[in-house]
Protein backbone atom coordinates (compact mmCIF):
# COMPACT_ATOMS: atom_id res chain seq x y z
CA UNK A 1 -10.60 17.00 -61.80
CA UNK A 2 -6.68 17.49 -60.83
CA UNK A 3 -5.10 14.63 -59.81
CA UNK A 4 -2.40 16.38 -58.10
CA UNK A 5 -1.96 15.76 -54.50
CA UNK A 6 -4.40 18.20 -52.30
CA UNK A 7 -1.94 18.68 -49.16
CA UNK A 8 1.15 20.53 -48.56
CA UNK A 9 3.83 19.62 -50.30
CA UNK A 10 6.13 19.43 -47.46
CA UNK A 11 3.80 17.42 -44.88
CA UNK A 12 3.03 15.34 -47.64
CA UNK A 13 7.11 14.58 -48.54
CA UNK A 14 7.52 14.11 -44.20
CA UNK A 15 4.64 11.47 -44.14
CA UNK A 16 6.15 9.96 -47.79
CA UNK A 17 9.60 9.61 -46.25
CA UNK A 18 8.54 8.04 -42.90
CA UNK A 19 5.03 6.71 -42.74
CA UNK A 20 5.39 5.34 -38.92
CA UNK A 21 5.12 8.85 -37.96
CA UNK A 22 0.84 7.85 -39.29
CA UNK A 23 0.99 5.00 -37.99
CA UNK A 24 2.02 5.75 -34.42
CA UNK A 25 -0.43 7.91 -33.84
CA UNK A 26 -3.35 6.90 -32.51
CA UNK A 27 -5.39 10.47 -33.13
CA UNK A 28 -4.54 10.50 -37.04
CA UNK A 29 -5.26 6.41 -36.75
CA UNK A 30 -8.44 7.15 -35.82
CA UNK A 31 -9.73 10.12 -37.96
CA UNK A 32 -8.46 8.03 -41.26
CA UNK A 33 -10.82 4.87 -40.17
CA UNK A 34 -13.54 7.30 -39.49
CA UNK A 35 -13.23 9.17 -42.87
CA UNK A 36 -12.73 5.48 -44.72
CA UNK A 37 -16.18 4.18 -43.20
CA UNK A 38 -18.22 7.26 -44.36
CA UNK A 39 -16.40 7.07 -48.00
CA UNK A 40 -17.77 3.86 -47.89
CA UNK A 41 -21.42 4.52 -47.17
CA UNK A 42 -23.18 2.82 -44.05
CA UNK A 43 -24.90 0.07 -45.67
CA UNK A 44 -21.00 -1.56 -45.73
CA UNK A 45 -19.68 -3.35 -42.61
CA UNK A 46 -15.75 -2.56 -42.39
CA UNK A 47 -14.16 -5.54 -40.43
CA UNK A 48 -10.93 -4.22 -40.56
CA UNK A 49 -12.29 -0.92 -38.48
CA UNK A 50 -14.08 -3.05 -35.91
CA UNK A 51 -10.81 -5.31 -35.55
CA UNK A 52 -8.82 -2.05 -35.09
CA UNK A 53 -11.54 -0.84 -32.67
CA UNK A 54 -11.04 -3.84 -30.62
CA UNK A 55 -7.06 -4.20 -30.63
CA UNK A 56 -7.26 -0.27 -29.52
CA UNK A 57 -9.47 -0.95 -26.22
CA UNK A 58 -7.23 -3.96 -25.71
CA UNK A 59 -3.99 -1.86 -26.14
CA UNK A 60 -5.12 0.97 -23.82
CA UNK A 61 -6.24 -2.32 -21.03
CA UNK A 62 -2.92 -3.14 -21.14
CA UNK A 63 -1.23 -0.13 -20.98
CA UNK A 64 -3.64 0.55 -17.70
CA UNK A 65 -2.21 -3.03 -16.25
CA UNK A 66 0.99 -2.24 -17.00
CA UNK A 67 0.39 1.23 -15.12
CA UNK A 68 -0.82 -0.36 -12.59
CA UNK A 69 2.16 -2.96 -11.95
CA UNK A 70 5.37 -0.14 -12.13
CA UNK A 71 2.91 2.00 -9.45
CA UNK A 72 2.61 -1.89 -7.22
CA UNK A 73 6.17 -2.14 -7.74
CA UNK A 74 7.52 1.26 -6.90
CA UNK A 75 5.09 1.49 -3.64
CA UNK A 76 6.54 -2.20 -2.61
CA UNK A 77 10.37 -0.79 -3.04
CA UNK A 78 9.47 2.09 -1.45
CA UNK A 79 7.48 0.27 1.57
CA UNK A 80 10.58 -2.14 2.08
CA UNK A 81 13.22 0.47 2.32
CA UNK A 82 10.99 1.91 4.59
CA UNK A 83 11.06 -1.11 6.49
CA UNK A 84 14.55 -1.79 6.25
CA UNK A 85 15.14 1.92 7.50
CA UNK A 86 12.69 1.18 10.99
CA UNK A 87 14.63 -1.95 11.53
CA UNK A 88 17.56 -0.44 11.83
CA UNK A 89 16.90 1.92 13.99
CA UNK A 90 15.23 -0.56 16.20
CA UNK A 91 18.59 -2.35 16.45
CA UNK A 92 20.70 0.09 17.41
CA UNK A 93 19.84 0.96 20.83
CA UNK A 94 21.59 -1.01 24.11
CA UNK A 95 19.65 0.03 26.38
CA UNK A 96 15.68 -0.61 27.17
CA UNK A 97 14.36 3.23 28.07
CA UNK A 98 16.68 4.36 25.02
CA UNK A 99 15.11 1.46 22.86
CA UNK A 100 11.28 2.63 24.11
CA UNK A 101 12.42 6.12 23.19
CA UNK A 102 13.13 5.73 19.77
CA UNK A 103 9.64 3.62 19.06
CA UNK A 104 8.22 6.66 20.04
CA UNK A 105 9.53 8.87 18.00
CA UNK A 106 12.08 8.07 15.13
CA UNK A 107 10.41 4.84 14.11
CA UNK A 108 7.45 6.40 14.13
CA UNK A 109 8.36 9.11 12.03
CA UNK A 110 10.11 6.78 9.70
CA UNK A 111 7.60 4.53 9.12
CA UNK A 112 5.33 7.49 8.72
CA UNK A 113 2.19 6.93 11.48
CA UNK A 114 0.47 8.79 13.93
CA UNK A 115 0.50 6.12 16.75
CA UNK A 116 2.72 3.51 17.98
CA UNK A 117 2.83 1.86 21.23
CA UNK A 118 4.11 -1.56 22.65
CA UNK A 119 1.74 -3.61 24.73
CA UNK A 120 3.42 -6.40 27.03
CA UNK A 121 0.89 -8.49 28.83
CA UNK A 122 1.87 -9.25 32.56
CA UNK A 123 0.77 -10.47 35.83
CA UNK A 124 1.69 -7.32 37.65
CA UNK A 125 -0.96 -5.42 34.98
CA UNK A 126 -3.54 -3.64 37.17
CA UNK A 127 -6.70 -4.92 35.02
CA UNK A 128 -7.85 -1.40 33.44
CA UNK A 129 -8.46 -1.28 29.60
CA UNK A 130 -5.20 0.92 29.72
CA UNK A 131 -7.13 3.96 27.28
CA UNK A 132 -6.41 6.21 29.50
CA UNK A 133 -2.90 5.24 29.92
CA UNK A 134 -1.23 5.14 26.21
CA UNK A 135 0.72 8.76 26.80
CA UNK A 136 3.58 5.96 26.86
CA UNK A 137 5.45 4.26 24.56
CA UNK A 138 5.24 0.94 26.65
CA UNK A 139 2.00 -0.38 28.37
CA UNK A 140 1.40 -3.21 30.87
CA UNK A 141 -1.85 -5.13 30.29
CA UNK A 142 -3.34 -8.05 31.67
CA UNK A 143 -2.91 -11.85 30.13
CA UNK A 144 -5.33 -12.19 27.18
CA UNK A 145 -5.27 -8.79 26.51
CA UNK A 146 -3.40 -9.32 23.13
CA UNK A 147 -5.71 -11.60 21.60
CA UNK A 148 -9.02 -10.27 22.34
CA UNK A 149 -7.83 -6.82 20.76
CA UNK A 150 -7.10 -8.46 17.94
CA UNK A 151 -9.81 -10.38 17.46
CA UNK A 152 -11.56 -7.16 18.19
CA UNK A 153 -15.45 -7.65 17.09
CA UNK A 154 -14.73 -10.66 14.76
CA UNK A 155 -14.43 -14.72 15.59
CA UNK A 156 -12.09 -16.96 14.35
CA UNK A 157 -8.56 -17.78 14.98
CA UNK A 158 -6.45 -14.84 16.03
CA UNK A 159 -3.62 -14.03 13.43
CA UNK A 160 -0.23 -12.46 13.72
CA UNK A 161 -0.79 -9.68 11.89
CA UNK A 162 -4.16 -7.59 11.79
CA UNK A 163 -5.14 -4.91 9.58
CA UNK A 164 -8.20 -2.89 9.83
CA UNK A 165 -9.86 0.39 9.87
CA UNK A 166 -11.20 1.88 12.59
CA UNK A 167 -14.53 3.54 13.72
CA UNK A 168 -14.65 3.27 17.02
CA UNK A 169 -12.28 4.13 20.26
CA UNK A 170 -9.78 2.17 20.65
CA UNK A 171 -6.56 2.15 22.45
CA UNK A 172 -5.10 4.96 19.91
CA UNK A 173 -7.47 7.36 20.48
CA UNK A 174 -10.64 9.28 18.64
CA UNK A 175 -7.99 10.54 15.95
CA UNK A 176 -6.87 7.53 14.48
CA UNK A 177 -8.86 5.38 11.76
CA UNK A 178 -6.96 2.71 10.67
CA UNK A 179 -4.39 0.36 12.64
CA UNK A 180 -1.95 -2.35 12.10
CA UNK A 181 -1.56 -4.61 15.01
CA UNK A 182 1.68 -7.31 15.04
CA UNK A 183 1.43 -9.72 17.81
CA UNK A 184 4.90 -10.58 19.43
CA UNK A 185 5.57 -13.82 21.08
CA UNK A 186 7.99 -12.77 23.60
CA UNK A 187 8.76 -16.73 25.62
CA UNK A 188 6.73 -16.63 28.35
CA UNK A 189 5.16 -13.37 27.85
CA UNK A 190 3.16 -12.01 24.34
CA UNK A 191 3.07 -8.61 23.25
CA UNK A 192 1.94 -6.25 20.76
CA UNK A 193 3.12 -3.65 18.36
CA UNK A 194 0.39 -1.56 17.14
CA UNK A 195 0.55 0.85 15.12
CA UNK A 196 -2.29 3.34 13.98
CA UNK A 197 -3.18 6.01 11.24
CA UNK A 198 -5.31 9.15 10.69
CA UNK A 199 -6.13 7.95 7.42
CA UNK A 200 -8.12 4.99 6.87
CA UNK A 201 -6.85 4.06 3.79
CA UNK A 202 -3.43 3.74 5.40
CA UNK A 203 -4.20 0.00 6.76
CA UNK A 204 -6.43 -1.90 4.95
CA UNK A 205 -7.47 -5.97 5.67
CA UNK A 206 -6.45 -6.39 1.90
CA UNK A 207 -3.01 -4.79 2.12
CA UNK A 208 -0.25 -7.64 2.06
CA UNK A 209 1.48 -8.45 5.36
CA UNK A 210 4.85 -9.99 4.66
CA UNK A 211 6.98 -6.68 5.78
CA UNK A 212 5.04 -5.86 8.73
CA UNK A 213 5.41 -9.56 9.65
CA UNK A 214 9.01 -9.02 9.42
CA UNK A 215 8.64 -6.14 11.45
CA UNK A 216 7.40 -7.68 13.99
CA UNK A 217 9.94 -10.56 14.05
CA UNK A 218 12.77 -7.66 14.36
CA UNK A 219 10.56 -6.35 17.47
CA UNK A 220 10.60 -9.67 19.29
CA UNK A 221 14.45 -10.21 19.03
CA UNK A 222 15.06 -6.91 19.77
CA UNK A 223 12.59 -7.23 23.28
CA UNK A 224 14.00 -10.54 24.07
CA UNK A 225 17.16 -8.23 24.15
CA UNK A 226 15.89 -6.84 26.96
CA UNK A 227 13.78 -8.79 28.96
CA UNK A 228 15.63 -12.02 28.58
């Protein structure tokens, strides 16, 4: 039997010069190990090849994580400048109609939803559910309003910031399914900004809160602007 080596020449001097290349590939990795436990029959248990096994599945968990956390982190820089962008806008206007007017449309489009509207509960509200009436921006609604739409079918203590999907009518519309809802404490009056999606997934109850919070915090000083 020859004893000279059995591949060519010059993959063998590439792999001689700079083994790594072997080693830092997981395909080749894997096709040696196999080839090593069937030279070495299957009544032998090969330790080494069920260590490797196991470091590999932990390796590609990891790598999955750390996936996982740039795609958390690039979504949560992207959703504050988003943020950042809406608040701005929301700050320039000095007047209330021109203020109203840009909710409706370049906040909206900026923060990328299908529905926006501000509720303002008031005495002067004429008692209807005010469905048929959200063609506007800005919508007059009885005291208590705010808090029983945002408890909407569940108990507990109402919270400033509720996100859910949606399967029934609501003030939105048929279209939307899924709607964020800031309540605004406004001195002696308390409003809303809610805000609503076509796509369910859009807000979700396990979503975090903290920016739309701060959204809504921008939307009170900004009202109390006004109707100070």
């Amino acid at each position: 039997m020859s004893s000279g080596p059995l591949m060519d020449p010059k993959v063998r001097e590439t792999i001689m010069a700079d083994p790594a290349v072997l080693l830092d590939d997981k395909d080749i990795m894997r096709v040696l190990v196999g080839a090593n436990e069937r030279a070495m029959g299957p009544n032998i248990v090969d330790m080494r090849g069920i260590a490797m096994d196991r470091l590999e599945a932990r390796l590609d968990r990891l790598e999955d994580t750390h996936r996982s956390v740039i795609a958390a982190a690039y979504d949560n820089v992207a959703g504050t400048a988003q943020i950042q962008r809406a608040v701005l806008r929301m700050l320039e206007p000095q007047r209330f109609e021109t203020f109203l007017r840009d909710l409706g449309d370049d906040v909206k489009a900026i923060l990328r939803i299908d529905s926006l509207h501000l509720i303002i509960e008031s005495d002067h509200a004429d008692g209807e559910d005010g469905i048929e009436r959200l063609d506007s921006v800005l919508v007059m609604e009885p005291r208590g309003f705010v808090e029983t739409y945002m408890r909407g079918y569940r108990g507990g203590p109402a919270r400033n910031v509720v996100l859910r999907p949606l399967g029934y009518a609501t003030v939105h519309g048929d279209d939307i399914r899924s709607e964020a809802c800031l309540r605004l404490d406004l001195g002696e009056d308390v409003g809303m900004l809610v805000m609503g999606s076509q796509d369910e997934r859009h807000f979700q109850p396990q979503h975090g809160t903290d920016l739309l919070a701060f959204l809504g915090a921008v939307t009170e000083r900004a009202l109390r602007r006004f109707l100070g």
